[in-house]
Protein backbone atom coordinates (compact mmCIF):
# COMPACT_ATOMS: atom_id res chain seq x y z
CA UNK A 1 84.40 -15.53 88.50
CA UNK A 2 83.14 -18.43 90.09
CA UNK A 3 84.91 -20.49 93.01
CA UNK A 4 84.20 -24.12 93.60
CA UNK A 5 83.03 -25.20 97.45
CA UNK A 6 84.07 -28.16 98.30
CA UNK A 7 83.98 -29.61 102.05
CA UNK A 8 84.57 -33.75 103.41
CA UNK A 9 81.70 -32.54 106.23
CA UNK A 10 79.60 -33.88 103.34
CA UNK A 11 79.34 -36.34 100.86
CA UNK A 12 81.26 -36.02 97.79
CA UNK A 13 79.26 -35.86 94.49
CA UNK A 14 78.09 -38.48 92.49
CA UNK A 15 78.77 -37.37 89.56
CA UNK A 16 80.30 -34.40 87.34
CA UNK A 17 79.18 -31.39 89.31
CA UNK A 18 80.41 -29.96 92.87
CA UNK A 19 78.93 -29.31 95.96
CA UNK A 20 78.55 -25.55 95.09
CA UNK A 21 79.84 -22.94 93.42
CA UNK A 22 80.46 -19.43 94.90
CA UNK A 23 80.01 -16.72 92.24
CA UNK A 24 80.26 -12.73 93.88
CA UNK A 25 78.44 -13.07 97.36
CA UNK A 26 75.87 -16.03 95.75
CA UNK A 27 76.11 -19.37 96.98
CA UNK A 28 74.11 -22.25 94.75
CA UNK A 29 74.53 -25.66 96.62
CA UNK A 30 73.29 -28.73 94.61
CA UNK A 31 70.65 -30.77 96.31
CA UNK A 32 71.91 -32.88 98.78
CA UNK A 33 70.61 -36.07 100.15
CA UNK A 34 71.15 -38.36 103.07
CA UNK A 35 74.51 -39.69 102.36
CA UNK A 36 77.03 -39.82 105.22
CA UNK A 37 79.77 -37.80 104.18
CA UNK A 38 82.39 -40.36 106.52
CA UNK A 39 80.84 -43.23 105.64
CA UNK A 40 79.67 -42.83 101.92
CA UNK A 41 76.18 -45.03 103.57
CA UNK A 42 72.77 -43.70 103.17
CA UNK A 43 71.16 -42.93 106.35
CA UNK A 44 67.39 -43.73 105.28
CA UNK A 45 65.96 -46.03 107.41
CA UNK A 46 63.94 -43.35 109.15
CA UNK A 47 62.47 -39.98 107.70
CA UNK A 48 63.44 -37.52 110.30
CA UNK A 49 66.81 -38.25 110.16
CA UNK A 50 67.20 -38.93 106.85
CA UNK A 51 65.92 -35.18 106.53
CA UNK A 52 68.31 -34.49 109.56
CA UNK A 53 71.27 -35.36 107.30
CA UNK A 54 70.08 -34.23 104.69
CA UNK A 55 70.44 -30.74 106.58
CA UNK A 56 73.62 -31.58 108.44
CA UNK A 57 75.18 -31.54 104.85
CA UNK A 58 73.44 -28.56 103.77
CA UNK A 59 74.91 -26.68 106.58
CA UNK A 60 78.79 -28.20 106.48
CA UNK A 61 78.72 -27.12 102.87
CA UNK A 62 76.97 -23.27 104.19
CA UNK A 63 79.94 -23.59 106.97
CA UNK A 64 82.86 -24.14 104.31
CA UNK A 65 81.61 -20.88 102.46
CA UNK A 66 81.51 -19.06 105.55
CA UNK A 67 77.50 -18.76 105.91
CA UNK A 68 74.93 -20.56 107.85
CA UNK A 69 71.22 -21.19 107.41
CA UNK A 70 70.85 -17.57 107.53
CA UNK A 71 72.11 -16.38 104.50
CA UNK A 72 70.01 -18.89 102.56
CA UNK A 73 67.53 -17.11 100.65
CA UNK A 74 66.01 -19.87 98.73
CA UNK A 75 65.46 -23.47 98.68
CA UNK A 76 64.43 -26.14 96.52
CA UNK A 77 62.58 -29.56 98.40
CA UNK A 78 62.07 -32.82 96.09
CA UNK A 79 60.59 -35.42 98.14
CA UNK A 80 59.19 -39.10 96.77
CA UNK A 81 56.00 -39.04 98.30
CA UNK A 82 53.90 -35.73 99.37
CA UNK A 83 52.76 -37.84 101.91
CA UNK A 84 55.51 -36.85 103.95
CA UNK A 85 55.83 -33.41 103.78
CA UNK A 86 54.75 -32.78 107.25
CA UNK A 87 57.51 -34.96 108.85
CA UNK A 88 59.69 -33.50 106.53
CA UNK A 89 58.83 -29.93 107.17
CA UNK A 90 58.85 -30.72 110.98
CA UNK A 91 62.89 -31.06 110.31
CA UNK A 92 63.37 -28.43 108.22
CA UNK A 93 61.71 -25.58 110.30
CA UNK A 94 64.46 -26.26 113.37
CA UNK A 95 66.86 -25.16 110.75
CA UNK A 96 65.84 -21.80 110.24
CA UNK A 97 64.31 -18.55 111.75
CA UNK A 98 60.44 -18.36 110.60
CA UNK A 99 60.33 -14.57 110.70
CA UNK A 100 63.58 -14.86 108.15
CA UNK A 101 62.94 -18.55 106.76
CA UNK A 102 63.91 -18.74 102.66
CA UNK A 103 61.85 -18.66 99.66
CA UNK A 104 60.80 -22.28 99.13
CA UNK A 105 58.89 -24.88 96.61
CA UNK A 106 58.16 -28.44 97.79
CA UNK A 107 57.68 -30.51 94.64
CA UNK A 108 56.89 -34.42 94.55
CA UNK A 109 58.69 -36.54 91.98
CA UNK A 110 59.07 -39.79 90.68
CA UNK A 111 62.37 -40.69 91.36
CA UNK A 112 65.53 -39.21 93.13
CA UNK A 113 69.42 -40.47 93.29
CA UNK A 114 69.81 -43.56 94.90
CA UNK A 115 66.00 -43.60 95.71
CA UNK A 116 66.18 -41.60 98.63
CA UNK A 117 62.78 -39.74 100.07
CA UNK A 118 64.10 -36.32 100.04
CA UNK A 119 66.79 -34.16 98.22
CA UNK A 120 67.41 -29.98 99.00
CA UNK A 121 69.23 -27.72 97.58
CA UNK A 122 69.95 -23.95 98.42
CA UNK A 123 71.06 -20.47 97.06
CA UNK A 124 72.44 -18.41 99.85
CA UNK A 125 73.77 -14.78 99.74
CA UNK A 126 76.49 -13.08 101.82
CA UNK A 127 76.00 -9.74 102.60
């Protein structure tokens, strides 16, 4: 049976899907980008804290399910230009333990919602 996650620590969706769904002890979190979740804005006037929000809502969403960035055990990076990678990856390591850090692909793509630079999503498990 699956349960539906739903927190207003981050933004709401954009369209018809949630911001996870909890099914057993398995967590899937659809990618998030840099919307403020009070203000509905984008915050993307500067990579590093796009990325930061873009984390910030990955973790109120972890928070509402009762985890944290250590029960994520996989994560998915789409980012706009490989270019930035490094900056991007600068962010995302503070998040997480590098002797426990996720499974992880960074892919490039053409285009992502609202034309941000960077959209993550996560699986996370609960022991």
């Amino acid at each position: 049976m699956k349960k539906i996650i739903k927190t207003n620590q981050a933004p709401a969706p954009i369209g018809p899907y949630n911001q996870a769904v909890l099914t057993g002890n398995m967590l899937f979190i659809s990618g998030q980008i840099a919307l403020n979740p009070e203000t509905g804005e984008l915050e993307t006037e500067e990579l590093q804290k796009e990325t930061i929000r873009v984390m910030e809502n990955l973790k109120a969403i972890l928070a509402e399910a009762g985890m944290d960035f250590e029960n994520v055990i996989k994560t998915s990076i789409f980012i706009s230009d490989m270019n930035n990678f490094a900056k991007i990856n600068e962010i995302y390591a503070n998040y997480f333990n590098a002797e426990t850090a996720p499974a992880r692909e960074t892919v490039e793509v053409a285009n992502l919602p609202k034309f941000v630079n960077v959209e993550i999503s996560a699986i996370a498990v609960k022991e």
